[in-house]
Protein backbone atom coordinates (compact mmCIF):
# COMPACT_ATOMS: atom_id res chain seq x y z
CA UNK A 1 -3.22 9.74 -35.74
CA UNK A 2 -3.30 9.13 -31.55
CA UNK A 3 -5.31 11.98 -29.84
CA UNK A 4 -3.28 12.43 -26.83
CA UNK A 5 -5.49 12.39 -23.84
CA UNK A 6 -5.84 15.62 -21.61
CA UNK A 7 -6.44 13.80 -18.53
CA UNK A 8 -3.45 12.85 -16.31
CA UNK A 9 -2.11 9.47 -16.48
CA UNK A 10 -2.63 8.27 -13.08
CA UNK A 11 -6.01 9.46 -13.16
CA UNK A 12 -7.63 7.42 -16.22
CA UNK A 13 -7.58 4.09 -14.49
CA UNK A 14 -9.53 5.50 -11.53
CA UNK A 15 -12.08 7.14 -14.28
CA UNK A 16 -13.24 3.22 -14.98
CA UNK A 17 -13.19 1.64 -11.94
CA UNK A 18 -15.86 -0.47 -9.90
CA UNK A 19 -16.50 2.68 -8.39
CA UNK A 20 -16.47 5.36 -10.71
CA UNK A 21 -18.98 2.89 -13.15
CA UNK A 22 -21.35 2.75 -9.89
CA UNK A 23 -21.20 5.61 -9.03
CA UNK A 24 -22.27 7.21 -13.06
CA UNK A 25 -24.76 4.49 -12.73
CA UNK A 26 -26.46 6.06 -9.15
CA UNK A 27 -26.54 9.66 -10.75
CA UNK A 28 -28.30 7.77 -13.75
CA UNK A 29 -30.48 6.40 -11.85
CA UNK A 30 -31.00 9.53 -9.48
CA UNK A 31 -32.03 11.66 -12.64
CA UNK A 32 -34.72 8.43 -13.58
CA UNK A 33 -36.07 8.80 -10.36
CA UNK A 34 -36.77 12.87 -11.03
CA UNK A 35 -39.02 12.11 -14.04
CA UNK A 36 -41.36 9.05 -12.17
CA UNK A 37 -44.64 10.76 -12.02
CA UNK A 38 -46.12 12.08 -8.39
CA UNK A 39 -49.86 11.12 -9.44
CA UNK A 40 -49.90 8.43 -6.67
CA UNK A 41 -49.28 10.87 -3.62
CA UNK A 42 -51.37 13.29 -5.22
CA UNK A 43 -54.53 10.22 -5.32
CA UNK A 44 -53.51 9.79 -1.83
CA UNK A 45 -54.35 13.59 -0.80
CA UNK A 46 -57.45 13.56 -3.13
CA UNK A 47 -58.93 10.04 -1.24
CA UNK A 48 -57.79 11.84 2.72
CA UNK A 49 -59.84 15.23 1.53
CA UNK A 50 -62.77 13.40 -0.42
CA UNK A 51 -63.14 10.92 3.21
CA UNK A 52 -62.05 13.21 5.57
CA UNK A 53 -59.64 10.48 6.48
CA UNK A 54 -56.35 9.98 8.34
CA UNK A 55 -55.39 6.77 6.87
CA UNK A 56 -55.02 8.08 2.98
CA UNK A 57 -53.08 10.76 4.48
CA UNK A 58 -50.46 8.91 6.17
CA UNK A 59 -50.37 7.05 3.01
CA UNK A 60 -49.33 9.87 1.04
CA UNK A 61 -46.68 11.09 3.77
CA UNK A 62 -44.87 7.45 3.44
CA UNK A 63 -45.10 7.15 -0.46
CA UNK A 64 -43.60 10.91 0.28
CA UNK A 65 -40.72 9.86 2.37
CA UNK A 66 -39.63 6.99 0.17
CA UNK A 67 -39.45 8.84 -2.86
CA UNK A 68 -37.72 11.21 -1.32
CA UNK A 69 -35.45 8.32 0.10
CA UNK A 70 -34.61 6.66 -2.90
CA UNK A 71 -33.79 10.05 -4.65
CA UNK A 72 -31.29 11.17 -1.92
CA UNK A 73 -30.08 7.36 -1.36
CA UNK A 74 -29.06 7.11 -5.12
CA UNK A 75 -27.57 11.18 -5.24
CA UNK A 76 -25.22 10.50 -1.81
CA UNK A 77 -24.19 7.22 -2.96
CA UNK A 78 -23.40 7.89 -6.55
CA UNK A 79 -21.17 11.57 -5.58
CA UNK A 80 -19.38 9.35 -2.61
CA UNK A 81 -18.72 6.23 -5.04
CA UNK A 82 -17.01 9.23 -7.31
CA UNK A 83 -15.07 10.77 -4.63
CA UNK A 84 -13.76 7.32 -3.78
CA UNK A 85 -12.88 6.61 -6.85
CA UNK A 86 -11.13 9.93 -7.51
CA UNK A 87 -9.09 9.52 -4.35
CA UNK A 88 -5.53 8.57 -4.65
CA UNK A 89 -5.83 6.54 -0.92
CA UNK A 90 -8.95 4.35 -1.69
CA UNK A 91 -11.63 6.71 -0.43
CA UNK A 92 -9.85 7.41 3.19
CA UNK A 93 -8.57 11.11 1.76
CA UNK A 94 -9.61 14.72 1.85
CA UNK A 95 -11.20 14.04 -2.17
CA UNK A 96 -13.56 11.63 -1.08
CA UNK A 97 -15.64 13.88 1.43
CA UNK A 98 -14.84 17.18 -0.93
CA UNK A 99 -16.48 16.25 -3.65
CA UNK A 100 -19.98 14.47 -2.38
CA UNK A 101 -20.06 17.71 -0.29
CA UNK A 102 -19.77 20.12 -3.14
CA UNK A 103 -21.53 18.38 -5.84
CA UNK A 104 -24.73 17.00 -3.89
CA UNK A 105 -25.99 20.87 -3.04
CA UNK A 106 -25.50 21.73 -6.23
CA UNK A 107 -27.42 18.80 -8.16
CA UNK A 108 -30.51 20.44 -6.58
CA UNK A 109 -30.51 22.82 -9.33
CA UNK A 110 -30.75 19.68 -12.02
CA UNK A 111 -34.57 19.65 -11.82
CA UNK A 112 -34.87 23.01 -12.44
CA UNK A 113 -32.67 23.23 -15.57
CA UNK A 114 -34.64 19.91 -16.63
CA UNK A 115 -37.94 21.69 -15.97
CA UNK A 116 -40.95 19.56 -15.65
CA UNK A 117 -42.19 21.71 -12.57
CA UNK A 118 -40.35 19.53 -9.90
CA UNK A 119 -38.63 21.66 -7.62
CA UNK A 120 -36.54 20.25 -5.01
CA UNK A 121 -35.52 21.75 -1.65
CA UNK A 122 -32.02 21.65 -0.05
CA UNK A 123 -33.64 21.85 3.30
CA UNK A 124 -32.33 20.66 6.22
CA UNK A 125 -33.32 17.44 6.32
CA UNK A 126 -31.00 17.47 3.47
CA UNK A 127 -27.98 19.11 4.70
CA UNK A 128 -28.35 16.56 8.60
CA UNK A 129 -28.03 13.77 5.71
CA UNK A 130 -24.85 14.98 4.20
CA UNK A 131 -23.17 15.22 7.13
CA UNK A 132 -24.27 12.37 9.15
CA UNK A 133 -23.46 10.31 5.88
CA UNK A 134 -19.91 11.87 5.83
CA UNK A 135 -19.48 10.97 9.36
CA UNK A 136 -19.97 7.37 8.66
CA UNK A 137 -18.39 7.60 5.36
CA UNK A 138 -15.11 8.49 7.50
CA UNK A 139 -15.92 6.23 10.55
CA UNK A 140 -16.19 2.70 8.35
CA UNK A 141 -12.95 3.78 6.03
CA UNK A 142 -11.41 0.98 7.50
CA UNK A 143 -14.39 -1.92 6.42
CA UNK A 144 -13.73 -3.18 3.04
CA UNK A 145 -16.53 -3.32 0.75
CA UNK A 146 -19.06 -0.69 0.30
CA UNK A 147 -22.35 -2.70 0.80
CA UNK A 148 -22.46 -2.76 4.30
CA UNK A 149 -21.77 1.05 4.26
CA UNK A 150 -24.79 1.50 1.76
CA UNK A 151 -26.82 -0.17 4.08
CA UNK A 152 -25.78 2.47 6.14
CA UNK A 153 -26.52 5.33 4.16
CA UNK A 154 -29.71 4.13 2.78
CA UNK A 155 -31.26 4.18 6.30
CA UNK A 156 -29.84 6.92 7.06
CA UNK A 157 -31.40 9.01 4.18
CA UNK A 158 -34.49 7.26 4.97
CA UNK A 159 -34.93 8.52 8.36
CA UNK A 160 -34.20 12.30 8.11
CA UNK A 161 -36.86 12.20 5.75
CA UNK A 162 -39.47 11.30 8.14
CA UNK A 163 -38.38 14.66 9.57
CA UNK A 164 -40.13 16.25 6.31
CA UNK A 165 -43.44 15.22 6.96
CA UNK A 166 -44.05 16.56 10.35
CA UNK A 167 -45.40 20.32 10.16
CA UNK A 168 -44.24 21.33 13.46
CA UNK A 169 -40.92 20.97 12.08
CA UNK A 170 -41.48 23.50 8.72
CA UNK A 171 -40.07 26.24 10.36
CA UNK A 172 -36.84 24.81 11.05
CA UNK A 173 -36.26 24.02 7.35
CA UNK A 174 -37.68 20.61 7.15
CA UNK A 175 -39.77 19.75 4.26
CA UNK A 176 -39.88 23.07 2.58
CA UNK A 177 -40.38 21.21 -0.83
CA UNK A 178 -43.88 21.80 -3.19
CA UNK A 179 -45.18 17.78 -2.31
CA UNK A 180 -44.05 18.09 1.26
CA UNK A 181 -45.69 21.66 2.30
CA UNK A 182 -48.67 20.38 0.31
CA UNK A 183 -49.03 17.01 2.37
CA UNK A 184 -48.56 19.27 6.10
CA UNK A 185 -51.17 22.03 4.79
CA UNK A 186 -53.73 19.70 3.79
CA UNK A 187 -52.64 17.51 6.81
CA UNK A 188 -53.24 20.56 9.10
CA UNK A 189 -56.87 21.73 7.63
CA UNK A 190 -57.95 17.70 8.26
CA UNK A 191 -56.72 18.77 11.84
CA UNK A 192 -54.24 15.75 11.42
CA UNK A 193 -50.91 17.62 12.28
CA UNK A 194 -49.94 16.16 15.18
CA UNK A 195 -50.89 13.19 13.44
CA UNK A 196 -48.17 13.92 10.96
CA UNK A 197 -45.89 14.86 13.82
CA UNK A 198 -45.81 11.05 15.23
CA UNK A 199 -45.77 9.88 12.46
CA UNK A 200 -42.69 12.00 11.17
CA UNK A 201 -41.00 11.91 14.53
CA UNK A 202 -41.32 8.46 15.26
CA UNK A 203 -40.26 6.89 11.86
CA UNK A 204 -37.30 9.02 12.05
CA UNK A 205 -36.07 7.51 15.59
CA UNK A 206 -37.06 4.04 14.32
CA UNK A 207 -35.33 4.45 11.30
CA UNK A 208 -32.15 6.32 12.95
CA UNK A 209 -31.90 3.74 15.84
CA UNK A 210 -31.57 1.37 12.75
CA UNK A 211 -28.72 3.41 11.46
CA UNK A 212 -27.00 3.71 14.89
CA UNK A 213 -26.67 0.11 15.72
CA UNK A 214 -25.56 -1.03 12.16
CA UNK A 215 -23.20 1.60 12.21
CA UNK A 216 -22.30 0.03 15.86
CA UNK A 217 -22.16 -2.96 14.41
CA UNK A 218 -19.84 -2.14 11.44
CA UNK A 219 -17.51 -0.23 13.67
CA UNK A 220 -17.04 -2.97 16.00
CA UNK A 221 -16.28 -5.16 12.77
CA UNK A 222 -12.86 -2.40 12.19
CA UNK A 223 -12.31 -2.48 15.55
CA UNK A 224 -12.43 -6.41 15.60
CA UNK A 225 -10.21 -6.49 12.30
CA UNK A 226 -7.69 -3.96 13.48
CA UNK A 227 -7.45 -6.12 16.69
CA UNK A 228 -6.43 -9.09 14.77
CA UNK A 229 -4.05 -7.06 12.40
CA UNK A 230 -1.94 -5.73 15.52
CA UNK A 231 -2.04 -9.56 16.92
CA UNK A 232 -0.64 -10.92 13.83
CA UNK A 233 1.62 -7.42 13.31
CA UNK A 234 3.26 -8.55 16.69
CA UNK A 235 2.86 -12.47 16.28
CA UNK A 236 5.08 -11.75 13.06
CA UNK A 237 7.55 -9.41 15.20
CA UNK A 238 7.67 -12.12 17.69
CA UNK A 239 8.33 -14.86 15.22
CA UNK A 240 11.20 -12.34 13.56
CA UNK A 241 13.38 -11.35 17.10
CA UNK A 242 13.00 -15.25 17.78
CA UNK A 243 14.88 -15.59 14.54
CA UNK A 244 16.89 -12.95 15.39
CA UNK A 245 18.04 -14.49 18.68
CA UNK A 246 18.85 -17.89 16.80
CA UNK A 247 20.42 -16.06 13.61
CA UNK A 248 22.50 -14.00 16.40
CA UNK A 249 23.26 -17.60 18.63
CA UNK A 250 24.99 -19.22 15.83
CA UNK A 251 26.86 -15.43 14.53
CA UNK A 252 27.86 -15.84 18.07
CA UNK A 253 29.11 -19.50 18.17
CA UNK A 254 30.47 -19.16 14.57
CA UNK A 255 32.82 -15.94 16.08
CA UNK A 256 34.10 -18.38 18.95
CA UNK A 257 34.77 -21.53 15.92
CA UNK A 258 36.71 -18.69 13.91
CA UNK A 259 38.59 -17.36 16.77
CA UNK A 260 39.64 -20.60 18.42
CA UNK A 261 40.58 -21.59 14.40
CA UNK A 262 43.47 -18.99 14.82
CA UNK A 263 45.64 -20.68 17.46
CA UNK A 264 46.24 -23.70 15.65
CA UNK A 265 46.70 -21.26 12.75
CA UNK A 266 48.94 -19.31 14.70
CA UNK A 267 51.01 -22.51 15.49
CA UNK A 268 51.45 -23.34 11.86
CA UNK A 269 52.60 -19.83 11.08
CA UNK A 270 55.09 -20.30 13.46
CA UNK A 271 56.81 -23.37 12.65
CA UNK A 272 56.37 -22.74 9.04
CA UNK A 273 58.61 -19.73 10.26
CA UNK A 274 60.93 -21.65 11.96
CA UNK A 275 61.21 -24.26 8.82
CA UNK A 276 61.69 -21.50 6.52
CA UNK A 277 65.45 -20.68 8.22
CA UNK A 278 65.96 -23.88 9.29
CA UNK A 279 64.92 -25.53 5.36
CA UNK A 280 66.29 -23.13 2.81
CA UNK A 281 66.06 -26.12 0.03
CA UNK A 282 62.18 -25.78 0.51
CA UNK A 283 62.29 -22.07 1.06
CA UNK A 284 59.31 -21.90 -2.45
CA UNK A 285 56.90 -23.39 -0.57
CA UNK A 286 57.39 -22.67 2.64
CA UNK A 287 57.04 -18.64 1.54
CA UNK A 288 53.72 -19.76 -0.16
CA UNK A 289 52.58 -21.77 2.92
CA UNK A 290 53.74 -18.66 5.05
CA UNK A 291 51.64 -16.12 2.66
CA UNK A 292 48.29 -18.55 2.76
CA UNK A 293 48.48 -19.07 6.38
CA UNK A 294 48.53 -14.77 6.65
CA UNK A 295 45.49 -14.55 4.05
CA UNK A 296 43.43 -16.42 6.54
CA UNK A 297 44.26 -15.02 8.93
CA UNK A 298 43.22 -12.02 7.23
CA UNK A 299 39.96 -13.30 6.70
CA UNK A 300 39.62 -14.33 10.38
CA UNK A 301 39.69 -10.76 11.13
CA UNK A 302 37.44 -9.77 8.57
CA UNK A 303 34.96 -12.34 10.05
CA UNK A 304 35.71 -11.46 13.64
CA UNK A 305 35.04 -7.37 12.73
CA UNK A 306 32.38 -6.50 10.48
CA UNK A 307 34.20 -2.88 10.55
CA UNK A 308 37.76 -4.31 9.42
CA UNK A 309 38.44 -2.82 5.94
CA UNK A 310 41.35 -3.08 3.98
CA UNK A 311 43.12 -2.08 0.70
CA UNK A 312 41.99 -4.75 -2.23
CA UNK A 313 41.43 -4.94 -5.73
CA UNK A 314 37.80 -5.05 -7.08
CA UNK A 315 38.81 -8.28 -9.02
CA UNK A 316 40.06 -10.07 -5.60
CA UNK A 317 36.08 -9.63 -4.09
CA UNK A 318 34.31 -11.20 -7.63
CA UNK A 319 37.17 -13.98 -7.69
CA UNK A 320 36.46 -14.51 -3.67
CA UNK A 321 32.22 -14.41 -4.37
CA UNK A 322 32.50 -16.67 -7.46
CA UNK A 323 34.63 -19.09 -5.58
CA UNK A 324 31.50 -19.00 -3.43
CA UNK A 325 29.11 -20.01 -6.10
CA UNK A 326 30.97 -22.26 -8.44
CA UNK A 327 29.67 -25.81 -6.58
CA UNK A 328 25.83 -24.42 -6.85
CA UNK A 329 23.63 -25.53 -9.62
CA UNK A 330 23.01 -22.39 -11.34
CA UNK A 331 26.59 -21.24 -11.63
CA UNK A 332 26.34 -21.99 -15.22
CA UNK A 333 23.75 -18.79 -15.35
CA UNK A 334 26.08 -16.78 -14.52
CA UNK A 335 27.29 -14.27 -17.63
CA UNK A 336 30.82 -12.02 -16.61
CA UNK A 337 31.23 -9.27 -18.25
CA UNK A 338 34.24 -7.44 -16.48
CA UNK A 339 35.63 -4.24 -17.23
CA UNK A 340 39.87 -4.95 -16.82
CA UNK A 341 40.42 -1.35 -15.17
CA UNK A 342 37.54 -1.56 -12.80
CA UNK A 343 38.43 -5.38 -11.99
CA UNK A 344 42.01 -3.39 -11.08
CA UNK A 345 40.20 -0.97 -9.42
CA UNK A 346 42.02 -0.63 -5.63
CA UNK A 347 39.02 -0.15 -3.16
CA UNK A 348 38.57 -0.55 0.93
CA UNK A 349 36.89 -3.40 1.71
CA UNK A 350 36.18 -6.26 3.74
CA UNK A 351 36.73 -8.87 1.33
CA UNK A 352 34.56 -11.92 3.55
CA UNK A 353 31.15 -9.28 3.78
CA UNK A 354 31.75 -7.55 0.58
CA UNK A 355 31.76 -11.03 -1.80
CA UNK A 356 29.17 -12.22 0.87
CA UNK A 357 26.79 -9.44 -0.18
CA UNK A 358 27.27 -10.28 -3.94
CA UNK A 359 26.41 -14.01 -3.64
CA UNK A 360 23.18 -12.41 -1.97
CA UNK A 361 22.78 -10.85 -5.42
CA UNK A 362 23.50 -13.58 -7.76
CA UNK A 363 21.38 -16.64 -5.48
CA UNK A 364 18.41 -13.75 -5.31
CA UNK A 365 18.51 -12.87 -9.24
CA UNK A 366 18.72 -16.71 -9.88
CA UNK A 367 15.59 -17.13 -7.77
CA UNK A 368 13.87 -14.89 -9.65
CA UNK A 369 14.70 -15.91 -12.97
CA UNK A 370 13.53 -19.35 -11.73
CA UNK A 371 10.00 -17.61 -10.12
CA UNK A 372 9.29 -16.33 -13.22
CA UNK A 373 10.36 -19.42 -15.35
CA UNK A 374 12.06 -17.28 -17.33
CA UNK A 375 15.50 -19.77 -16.04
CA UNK A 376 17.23 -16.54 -17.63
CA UNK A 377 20.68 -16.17 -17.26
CA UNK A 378 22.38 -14.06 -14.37
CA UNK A 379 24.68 -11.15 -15.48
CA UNK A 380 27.74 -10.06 -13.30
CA UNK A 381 28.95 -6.67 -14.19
CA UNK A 382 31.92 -4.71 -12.90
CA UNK A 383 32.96 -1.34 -14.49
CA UNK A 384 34.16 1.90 -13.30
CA UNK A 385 31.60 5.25 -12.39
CA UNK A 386 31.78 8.54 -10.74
CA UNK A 387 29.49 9.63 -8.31
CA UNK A 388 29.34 13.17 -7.50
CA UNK A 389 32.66 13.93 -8.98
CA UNK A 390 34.07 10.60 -6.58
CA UNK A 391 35.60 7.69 -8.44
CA UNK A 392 33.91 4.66 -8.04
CA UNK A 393 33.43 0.83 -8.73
CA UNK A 394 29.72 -0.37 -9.31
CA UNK A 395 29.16 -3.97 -9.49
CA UNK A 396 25.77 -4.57 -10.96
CA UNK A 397 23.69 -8.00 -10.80
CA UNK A 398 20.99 -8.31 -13.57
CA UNK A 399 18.42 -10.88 -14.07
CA UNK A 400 15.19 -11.32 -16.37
CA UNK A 401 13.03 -11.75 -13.56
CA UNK A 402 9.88 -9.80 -12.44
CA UNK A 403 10.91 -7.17 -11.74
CA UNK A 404 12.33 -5.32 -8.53
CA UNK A 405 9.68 -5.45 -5.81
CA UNK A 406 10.84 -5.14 -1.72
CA UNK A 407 11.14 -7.21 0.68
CA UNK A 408 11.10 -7.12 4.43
CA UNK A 409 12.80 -8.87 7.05
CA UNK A 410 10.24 -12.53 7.63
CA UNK A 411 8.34 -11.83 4.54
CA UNK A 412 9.20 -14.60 1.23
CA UNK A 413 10.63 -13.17 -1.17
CA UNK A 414 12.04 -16.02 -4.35
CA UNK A 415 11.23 -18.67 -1.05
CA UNK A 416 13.86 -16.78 1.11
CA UNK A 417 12.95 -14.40 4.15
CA UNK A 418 14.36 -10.94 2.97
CA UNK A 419 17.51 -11.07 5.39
CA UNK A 420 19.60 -11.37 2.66
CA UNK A 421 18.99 -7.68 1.31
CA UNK A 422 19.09 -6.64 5.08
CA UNK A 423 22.73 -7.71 4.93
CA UNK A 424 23.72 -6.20 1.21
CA UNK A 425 22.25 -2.64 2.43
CA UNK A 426 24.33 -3.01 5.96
CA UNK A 427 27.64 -4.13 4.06
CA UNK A 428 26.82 -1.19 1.40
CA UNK A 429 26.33 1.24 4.29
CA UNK A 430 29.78 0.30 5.92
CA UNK A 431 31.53 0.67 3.00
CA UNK A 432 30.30 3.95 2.31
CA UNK A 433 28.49 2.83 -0.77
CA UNK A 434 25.39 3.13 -2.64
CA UNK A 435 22.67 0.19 -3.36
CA UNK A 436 20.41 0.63 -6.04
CA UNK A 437 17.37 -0.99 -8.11
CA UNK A 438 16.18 -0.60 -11.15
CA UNK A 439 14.04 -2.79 -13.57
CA UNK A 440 15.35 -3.69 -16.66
CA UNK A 441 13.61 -2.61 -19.68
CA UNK A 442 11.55 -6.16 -21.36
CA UNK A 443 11.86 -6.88 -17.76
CA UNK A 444 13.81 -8.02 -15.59
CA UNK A 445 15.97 -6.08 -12.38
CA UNK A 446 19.37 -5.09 -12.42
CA UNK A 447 21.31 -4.47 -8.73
CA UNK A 448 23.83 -1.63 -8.51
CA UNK A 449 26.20 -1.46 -5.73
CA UNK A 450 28.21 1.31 -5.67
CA UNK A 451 31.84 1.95 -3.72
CA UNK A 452 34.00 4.64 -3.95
CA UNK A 453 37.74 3.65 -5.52
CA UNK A 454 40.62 4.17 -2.58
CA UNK A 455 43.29 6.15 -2.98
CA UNK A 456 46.14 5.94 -4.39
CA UNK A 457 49.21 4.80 -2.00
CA UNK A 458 50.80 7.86 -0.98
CA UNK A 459 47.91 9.96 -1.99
CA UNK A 460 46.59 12.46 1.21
């Protein structure tokens, strides 16, 4: 029997990430470091009172401060690898600072639930970490990777601890721990406290002008890769209106072809006119010449005005689109499956954009039966549906591809640049339609385009 799981969904993925597993593993190690015994600081103290010596004492402060360093190093980083790995945006949301913020103040209470006599103090050596590390946590969001940021924090850590071994500083809230008051007391009976204080004082501004320029350094890193995202950003927008401009140079120059096409066309119409009451043996096909001559010059317009919509049958645009395909290779794909009262469907159209936008469909749902070497078939669909109580035609493109995924004007999608969909949502939007996507269950994507049925003649 399956145990369902009580945790949400989207959330179990993130629970065994990179990030989550480092961060468990810095707690781990965080707790280790609670149990490693403080005998060596406490030999240092012993040899500074037993010589009356400076040098033993200093000793003791630094084997202080890097304990305490590699304690709060592994705490910060494990809570902040959590909250990164909890956040839905990669560690650049509100969880990812929420969490470390709450959690590390409270893990000072671990040691004394695990007894042992360590007590730790949330001083506020403590609390300038936190923050300063949640300051560069939210400056570097933008630098991939988390080592350099570690780096970061690590020295960080290390150099407000200095600030715990310099007694002038115990009133303020620094070093307030057992280990650290007992290293500044003894410190200040050996007459060593300012002593302590230069050495506190200065191996914090050491260690935090190491923190400031690598944080300088990493920041200038985002700034240098967001610098060369907006000059490719605009290197790509460049490259797309210079498309643009030649995609709209021919549009233009193909208008002026089309137009000039309809003077000769107009001539022919003419005499055919003129033949058909002067020949009335040949009067057949003279009519049919007559009624093919008006067709394209019905299509003319069409091609002329992107806006010119007029009454057809459903079946008239899949006959015009599939006269489109039939010389390409993978016409053969192609699978009809026609409903006969939505292929008699009457709707508003314009017949050249509308079958225009469904050989769109079919070449793109060929491509990507071919990019997934699936070399599935293509299935044309064409029944009847009602849309919020409005009778409609959907015609419907399916394919066993990968799967829907969307594309943008200049970016490959199947080997073509997107501008294709560009034009099926346009033609949808004229036509008062509805384009949708869907994947196909065992995959695959199936393209709906929806337009409402016209009216009836004589209907209001």
């Amino acid at each position: 029997m399956k145990v369902p799981s009580i945790l949400p969904r989207t959330l179990r993925p993130r629970l065994v990430s990179p990030l989550s597993l480092g961060g468990a593993l810095c707690l781990v190690l965080w707790v280790a470091t609670l149990r490693f015994r403080q005998n060596y600081v406490l030999a240092s103290l012993d040899r500074a009172v037993v010589s009356d010596g400076s040098g033993p004492l200093v000793l003791a402060a630094m084997e202080l401060v890097l304990l305490n360093a590699l304690r709060a190093t592994f705490l910060y980083q494990g809570w902040f690898f959590l909250g990164a790995a909890l956040d839905r945006k990669g560690g650049r949301g509100l969880p990812s600072l929420l969490l470390p913020l709450t959690a590390i103040p409270l893990c000072y209470v671990v040691p004394l639930l695990l007894g042992g006599g360590l007590r730790l103090h949330f001083g506020t050596s403590a609390v300038l970490g936190v923050v300063s590390v949640a300051l560069v946590h939210r400056l570097t969001r933008g630098l991939r990777g988390w080592g350099n940021r570690t780096v970061v924090l690590a020295l960080l850590v290390f150099s407000f601890q200095w600030l715990d071994v310099a007694p002038s500083l115990t009133r303020w809230g620094f070093g307030q721990g057992e280990l650290s008051l007992a290293v500044k007391g003894i410190g200040v009976l050996m007459a060593d406290g300012e002593l302590l204080d230069g050495v506190g004082l200065g191996g914090f501004a050491l260690a935090f002008l190491g923190a400031l320029g690598t944080v300088q350094i990493l920041v200038g890193q985002i700034l240098q890769a967001r610098q060369f995202q907006r000059l490719r950003t605009q290197d790509r927008k460049l490259e797309l209106l210079r498309r643009e401009a030649e995609r709209n140079w021919v549009f233009r120059e193909l208008q002026h072809l089309v137009h000039d096409l309809r003077r000769p066309l107009t001539t022919i119409l003419g005499l055919a006119d003129v033949l058909l009451s002067s020949l009335p043996g040949h009067r057949e096909e003279l009519t049919r010449m007559i009624r093919a001559g008006e067709g394209m010059d019905r299509m003319i317009g069409e091609i002329l005005r992107d806006d010119a919509l007029s009454r057809t049958s459903a079946g008239e645009v899949l006959d015009l689109a599939l006269s489109q395909v039939s010389p390409l290779p993978w016409r053969a794909r192609v699978r009809e499956r026609i409903d006969p009262e939505a292929e008699a469907a009457p709707v508003r159209a314009n017949r050249v954009r509308l079958s225009r936008a469904l050989v769109n469909l079919l070449d793109n749902a060929a491509r990507a039966g071919e990019a997934a070497e699936a070399g599935g078939e293509v299935e044309l669909t064409c029944s009847l549906e009602s849309r919020n109580e409005s009778p409609g035609v959907v015609f419907a493109v399916k394919d066993r591809g990968p799967g829907w995924r969307e594309t943008r004007p200049g970016e490959s999608g199947f080997g073509s640049t997107g501008m294709g969909l560009a034009f099926v949502r346009e033609t949808a939007r004229r036509h008062e339609g509805l384009l949708e996507f869907r994947d196909r269950p065992g995959g695959g994507c199936e393209v709906r385009l929806w337009l409402p049925r016209a009216e009836e003649e004589g209907e209001a």
